[in-house]
C-alpha atoms as a PDB file:
ATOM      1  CA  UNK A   1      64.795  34.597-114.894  1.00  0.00           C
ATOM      2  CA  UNK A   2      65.222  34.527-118.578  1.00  0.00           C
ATOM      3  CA  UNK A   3      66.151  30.958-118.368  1.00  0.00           C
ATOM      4  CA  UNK A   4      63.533  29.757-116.116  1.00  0.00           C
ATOM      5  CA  UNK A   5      60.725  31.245-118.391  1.00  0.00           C
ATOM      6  CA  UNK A   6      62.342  29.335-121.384  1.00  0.00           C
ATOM      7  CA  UNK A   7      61.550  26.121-119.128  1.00  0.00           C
ATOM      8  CA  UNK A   8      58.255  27.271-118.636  1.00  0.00           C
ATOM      9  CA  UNK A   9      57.097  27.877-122.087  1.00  0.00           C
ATOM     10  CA  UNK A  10      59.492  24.865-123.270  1.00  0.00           C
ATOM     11  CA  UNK A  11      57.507  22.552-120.664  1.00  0.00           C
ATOM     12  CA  UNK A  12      54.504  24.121-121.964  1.00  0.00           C
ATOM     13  CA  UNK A  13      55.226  23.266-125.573  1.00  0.00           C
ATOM     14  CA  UNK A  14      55.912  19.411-124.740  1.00  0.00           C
ATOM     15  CA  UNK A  15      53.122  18.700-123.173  1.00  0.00           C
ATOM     16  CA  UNK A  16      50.515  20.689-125.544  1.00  0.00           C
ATOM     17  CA  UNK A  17      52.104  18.507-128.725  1.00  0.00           C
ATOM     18  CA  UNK A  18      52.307  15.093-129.531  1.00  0.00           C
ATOM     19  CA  UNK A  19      49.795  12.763-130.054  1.00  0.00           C
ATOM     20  CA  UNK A  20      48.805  12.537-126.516  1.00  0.00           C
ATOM     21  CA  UNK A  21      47.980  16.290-125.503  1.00  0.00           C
ATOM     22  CA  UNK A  22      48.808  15.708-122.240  1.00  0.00           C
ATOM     23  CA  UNK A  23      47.842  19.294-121.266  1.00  0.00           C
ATOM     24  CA  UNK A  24      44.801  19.737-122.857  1.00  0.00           C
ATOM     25  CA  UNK A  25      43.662  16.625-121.437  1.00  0.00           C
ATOM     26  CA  UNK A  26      44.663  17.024-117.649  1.00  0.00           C
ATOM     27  CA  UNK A  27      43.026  20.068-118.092  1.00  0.00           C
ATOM     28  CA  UNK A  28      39.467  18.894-120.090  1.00  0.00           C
ATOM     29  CA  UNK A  29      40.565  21.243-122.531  1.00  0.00           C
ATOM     30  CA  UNK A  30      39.464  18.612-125.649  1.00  0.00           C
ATOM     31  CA  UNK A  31      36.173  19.768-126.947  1.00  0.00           C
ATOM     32  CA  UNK A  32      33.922  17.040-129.214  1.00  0.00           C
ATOM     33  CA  UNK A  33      35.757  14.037-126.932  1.00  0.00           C
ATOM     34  CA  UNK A  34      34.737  12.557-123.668  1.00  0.00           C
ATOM     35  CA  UNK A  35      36.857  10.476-121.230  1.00  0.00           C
ATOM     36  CA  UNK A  36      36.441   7.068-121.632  1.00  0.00           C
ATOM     37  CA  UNK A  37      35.114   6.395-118.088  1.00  0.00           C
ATOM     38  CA  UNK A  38      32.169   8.763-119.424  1.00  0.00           C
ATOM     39  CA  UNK A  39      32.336   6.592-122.734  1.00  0.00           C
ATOM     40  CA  UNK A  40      32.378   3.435-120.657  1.00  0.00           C
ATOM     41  CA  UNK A  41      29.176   4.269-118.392  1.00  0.00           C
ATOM     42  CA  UNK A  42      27.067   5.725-121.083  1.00  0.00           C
ATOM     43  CA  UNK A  43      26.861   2.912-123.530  1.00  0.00           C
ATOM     44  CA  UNK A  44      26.902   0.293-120.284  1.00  0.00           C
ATOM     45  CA  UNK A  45      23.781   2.317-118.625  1.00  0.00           C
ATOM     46  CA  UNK A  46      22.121   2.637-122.517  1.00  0.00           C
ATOM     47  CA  UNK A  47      23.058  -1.308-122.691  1.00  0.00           C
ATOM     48  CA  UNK A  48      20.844  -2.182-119.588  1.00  0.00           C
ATOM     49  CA  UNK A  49      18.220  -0.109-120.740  1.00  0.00           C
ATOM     50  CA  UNK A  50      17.857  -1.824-124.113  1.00  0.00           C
ATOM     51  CA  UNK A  51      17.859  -5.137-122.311  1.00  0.00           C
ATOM     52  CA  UNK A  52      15.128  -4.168-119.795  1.00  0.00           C
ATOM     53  CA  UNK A  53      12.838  -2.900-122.237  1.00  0.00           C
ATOM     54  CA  UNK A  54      13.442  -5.448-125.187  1.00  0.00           C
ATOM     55  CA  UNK A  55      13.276  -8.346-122.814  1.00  0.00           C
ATOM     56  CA  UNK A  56       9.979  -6.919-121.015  1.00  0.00           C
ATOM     57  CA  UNK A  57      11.907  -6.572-117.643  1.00  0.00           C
ATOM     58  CA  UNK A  58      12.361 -10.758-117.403  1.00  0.00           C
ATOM     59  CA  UNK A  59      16.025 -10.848-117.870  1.00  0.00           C
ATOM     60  CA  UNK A  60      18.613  -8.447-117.936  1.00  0.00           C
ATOM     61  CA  UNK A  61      22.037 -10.347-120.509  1.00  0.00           C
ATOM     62  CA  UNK A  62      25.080 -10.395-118.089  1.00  0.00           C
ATOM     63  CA  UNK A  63      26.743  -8.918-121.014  1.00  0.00           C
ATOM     64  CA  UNK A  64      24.864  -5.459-120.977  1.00  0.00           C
ATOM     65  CA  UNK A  65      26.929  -5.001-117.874  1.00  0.00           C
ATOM     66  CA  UNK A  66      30.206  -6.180-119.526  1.00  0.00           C
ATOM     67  CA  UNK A  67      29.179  -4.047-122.934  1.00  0.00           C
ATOM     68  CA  UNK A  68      31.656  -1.000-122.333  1.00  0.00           C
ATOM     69  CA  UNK A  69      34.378  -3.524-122.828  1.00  0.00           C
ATOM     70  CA  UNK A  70      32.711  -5.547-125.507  1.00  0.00           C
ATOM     71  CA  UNK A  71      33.548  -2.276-127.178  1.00  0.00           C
ATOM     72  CA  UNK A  72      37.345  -1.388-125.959  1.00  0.00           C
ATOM     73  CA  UNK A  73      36.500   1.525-123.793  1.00  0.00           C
ATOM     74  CA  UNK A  74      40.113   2.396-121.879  1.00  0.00           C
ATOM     75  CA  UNK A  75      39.075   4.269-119.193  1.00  0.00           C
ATOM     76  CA  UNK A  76      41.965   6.859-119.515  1.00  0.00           C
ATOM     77  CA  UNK A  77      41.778   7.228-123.067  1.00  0.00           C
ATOM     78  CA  UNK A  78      39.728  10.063-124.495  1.00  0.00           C
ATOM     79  CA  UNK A  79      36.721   9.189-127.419  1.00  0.00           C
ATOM     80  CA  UNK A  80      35.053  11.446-129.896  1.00  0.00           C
ATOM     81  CA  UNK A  81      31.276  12.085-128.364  1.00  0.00           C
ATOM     82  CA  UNK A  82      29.612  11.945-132.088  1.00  0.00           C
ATOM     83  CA  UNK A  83      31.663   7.944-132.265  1.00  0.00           C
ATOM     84  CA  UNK A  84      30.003   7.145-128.878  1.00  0.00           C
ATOM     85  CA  UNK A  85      26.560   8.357-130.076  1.00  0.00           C
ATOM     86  CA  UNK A  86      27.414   6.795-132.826  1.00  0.00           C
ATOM     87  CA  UNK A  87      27.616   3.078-130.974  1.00  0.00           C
ATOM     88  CA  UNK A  88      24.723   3.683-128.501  1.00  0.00           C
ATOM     89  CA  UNK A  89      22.375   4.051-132.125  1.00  0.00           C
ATOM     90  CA  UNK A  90      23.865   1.130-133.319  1.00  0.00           C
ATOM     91  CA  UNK A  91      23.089  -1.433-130.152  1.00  0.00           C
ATOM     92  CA  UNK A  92      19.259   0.144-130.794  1.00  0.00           C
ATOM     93  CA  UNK A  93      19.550  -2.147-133.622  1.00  0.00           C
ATOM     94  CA  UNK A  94      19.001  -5.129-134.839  1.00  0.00           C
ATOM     95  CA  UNK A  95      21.293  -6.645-132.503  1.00  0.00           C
ATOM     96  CA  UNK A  96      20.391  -4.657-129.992  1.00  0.00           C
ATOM     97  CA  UNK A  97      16.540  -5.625-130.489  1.00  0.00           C
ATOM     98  CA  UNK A  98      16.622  -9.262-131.124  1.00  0.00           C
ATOM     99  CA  UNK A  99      19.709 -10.736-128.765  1.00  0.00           C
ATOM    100  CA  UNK A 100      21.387  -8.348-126.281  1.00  0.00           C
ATOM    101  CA  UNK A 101      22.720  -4.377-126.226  1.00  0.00           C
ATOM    102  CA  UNK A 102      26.331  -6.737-125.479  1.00  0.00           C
ATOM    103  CA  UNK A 103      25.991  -8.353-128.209  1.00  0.00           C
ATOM    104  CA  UNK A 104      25.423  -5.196-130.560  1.00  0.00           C
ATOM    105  CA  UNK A 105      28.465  -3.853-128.922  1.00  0.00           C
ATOM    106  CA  UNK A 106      30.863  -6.761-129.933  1.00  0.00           C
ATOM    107  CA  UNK A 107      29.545  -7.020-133.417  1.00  0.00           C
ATOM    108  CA  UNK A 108      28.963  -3.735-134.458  1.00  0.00           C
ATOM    109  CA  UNK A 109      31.393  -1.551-136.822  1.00  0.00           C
ATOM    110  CA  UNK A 110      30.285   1.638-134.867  1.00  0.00           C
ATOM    111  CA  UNK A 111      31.323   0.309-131.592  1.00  0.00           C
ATOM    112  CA  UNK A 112      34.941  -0.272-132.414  1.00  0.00           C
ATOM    113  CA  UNK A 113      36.194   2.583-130.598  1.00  0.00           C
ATOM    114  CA  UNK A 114      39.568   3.632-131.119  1.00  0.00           C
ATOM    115  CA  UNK A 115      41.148   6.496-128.516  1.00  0.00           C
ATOM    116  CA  UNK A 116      41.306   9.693-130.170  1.00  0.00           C
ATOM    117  CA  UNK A 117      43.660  11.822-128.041  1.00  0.00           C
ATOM    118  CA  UNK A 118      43.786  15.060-130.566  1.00  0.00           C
ATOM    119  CA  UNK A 119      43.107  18.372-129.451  1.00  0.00           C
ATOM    120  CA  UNK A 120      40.150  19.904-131.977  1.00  0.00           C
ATOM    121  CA  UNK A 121      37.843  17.866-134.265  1.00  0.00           C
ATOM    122  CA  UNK A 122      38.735  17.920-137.810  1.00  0.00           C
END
């Protein structure tokens, strides 16, 4: 019995640490961070919406639909929520405004996303 609760909390132990908390992640225990699937469709629906309502509903860029990977969402990977936020204000822009929300994604500082896979916000 001993032994197999040493297992246990030894298991446990591995997957809480690391880099890539497996744990916390399986179980959505990673507050401040959102799976990148959630990432991914956020900034592609806020994308479209710029396009529709900067273009006056004429034309909708083919790359508002491609601008979740103009940014390097990995769907698996887990983002900080304020560094999404952070890229949907920046394809408001100028970029955003002028050319395409796909566009703003590809050329914009704040939407080079990098996974974060840590357990509590610094």
């Amino acid at each position: 019995m001993k032994k197999m609760f040493f297992t246990l909390i030894l298991s446990v132990s591995i997957l809480a640490s690391g880099n890539s908390c497996i744990l916390f992640n399986v179980l959505g225990l990673n507050p401040g961070h959102e799976k990148g699937s959630v990432a991914a469709g956020r900034i592609q629906d806020e994308a479209i919406l710029i396009d529709l309502i900067f273009s006056i509903g004429t034309r909708i860029s083919i790359l508002s639909f491609l601008a979740d990977k103009m940014a390097g969402i990995d769907p698996g990977a887990y983002y900080k929520t304020r560094e999404v936020d952070a890229c949907i204000d920046a394809m408001w822009g100028f970029w955003g405004w002028f050319f395409s929300a796909g566009i703003a994604a590809a050329l914009e500082d704040a939407c080079s996303l990098q996974p974060d896979n840590i357990i509590l916000d610094p």
